[in-house]
C-alpha atoms as a PDB file:
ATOM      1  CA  UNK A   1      -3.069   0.838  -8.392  1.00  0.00           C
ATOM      2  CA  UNK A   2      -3.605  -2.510  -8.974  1.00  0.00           C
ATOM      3  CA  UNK A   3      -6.442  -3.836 -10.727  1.00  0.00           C
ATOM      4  CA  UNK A   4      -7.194  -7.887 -10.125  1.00  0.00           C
ATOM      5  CA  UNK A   5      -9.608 -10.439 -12.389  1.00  0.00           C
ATOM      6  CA  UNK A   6     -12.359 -12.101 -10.458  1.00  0.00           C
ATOM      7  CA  UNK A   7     -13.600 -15.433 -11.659  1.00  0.00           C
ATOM      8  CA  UNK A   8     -16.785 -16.805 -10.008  1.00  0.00           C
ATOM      9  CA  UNK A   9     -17.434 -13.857  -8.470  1.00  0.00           C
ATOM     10  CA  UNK A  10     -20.549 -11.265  -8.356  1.00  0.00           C
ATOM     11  CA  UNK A  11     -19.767  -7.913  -8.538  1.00  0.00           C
ATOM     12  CA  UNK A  12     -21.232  -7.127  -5.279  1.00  0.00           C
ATOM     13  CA  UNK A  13     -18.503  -9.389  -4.239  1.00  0.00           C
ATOM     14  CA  UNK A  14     -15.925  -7.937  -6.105  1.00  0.00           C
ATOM     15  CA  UNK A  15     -16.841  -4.292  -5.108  1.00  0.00           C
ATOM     16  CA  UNK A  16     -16.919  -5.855  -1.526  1.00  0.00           C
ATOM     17  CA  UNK A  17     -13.359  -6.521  -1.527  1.00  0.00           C
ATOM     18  CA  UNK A  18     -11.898  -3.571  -3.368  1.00  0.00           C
ATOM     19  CA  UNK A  19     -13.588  -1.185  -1.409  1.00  0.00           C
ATOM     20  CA  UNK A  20     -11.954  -3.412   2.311  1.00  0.00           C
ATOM     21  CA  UNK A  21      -8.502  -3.457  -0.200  1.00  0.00           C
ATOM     22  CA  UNK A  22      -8.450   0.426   0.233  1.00  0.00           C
ATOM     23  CA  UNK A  23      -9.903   1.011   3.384  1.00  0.00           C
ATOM     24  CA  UNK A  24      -6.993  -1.092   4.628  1.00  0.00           C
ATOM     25  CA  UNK A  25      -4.131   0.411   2.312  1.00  0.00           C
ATOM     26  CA  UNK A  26      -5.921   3.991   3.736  1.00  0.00           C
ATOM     27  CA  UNK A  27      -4.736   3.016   7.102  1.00  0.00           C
ATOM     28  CA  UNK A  28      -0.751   2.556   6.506  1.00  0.00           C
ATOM     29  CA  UNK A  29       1.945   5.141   6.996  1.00  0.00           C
ATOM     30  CA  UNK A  30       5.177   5.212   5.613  1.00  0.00           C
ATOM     31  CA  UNK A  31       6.708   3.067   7.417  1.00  0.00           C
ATOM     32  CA  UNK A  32       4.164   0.379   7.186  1.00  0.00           C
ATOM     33  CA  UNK A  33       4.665   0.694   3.450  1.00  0.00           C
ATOM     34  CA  UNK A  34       8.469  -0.060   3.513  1.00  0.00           C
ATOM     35  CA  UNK A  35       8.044  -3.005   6.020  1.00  0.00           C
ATOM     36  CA  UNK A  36       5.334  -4.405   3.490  1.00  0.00           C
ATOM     37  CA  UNK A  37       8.257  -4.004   0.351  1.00  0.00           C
ATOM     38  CA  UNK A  38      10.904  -5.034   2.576  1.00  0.00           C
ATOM     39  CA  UNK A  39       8.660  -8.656   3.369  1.00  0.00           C
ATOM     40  CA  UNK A  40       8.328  -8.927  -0.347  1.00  0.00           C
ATOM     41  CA  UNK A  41      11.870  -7.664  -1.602  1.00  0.00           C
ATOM     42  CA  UNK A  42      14.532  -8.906   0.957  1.00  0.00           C
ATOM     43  CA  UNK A  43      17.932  -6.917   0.790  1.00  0.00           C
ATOM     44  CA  UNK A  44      16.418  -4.712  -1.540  1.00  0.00           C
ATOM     45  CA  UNK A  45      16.063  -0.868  -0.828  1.00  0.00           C
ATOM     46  CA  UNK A  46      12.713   0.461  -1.292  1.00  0.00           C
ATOM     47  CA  UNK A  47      14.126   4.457  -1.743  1.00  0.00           C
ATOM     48  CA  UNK A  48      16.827   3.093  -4.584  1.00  0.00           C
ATOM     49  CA  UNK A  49      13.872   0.712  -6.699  1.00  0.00           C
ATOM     50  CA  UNK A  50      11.797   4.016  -6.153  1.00  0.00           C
ATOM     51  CA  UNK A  51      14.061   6.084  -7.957  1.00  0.00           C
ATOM     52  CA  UNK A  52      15.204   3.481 -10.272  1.00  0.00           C
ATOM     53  CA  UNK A  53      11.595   2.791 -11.474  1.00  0.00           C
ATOM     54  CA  UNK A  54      10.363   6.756 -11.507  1.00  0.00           C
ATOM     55  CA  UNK A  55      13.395   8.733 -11.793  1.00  0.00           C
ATOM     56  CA  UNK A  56      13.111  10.478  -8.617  1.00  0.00           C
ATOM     57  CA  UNK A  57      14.281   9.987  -5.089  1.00  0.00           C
ATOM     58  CA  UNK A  58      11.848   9.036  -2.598  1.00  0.00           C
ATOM     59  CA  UNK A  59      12.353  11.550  -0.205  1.00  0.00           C
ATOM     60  CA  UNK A  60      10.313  12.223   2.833  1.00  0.00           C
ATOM     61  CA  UNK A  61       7.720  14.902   1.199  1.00  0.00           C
ATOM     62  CA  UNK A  62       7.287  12.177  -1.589  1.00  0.00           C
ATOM     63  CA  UNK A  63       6.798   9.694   1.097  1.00  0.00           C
ATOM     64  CA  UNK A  64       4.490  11.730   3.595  1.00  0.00           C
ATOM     65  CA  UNK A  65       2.137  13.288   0.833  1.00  0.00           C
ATOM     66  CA  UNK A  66      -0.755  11.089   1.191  1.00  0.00           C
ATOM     67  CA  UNK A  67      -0.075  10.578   4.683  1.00  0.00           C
ATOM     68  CA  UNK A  68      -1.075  13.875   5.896  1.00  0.00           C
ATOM     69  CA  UNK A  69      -4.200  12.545   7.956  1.00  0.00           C
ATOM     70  CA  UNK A  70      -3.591  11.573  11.597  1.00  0.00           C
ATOM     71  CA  UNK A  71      -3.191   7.762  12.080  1.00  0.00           C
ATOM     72  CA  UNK A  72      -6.173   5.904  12.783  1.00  0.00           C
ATOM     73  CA  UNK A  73      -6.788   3.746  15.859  1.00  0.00           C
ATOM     74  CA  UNK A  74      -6.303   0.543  16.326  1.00  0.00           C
ATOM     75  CA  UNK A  75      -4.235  -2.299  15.255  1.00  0.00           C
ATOM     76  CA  UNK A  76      -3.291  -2.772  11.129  1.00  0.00           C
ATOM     77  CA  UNK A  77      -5.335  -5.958   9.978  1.00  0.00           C
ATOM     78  CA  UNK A  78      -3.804  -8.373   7.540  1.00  0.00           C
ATOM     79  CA  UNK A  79      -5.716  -8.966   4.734  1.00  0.00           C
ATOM     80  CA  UNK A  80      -7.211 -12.598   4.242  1.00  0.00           C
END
């Protein structure tokens, strides 16, 4: 979870963009995730930091367990 300050922003607005934040984080798989970690932590391994950071190994049931609902269609949009 991540939790971000607005400034100059109504909370319609706010709401707004959480709400298109986790419709598009609702669309990725597992793979999607990794690619995402691997744009933002080159020649790191995201399966090693995961079990560095919670003590466990990232193993496929850990990575599949809230990716049990069929993909949806369509293209994943970047976020603006």
């Amino acid at each position: 979870m991540l939790i971000e300050i607005k400034r100059d922003r109504t909370p319609r607005e706010v709401v707004a963009q959480a709400l298109d934040y986790a419709a598009w984080v609702d669309a990725l798989q597992p793979d999607d995730i990794a690619a995402i970690y691997g744009r933002f932590a080159p020649g790191k391994s995201l399966a090693e930091d995961f079990r560095q950071r919670f003590g466990q190994p990232l193993d496929e049931e850990t990575r599949t367990q809230w990716c049990r609902r069929p993909r949806r269609s369509g293209a994943i949009r970047s976020r603006r």
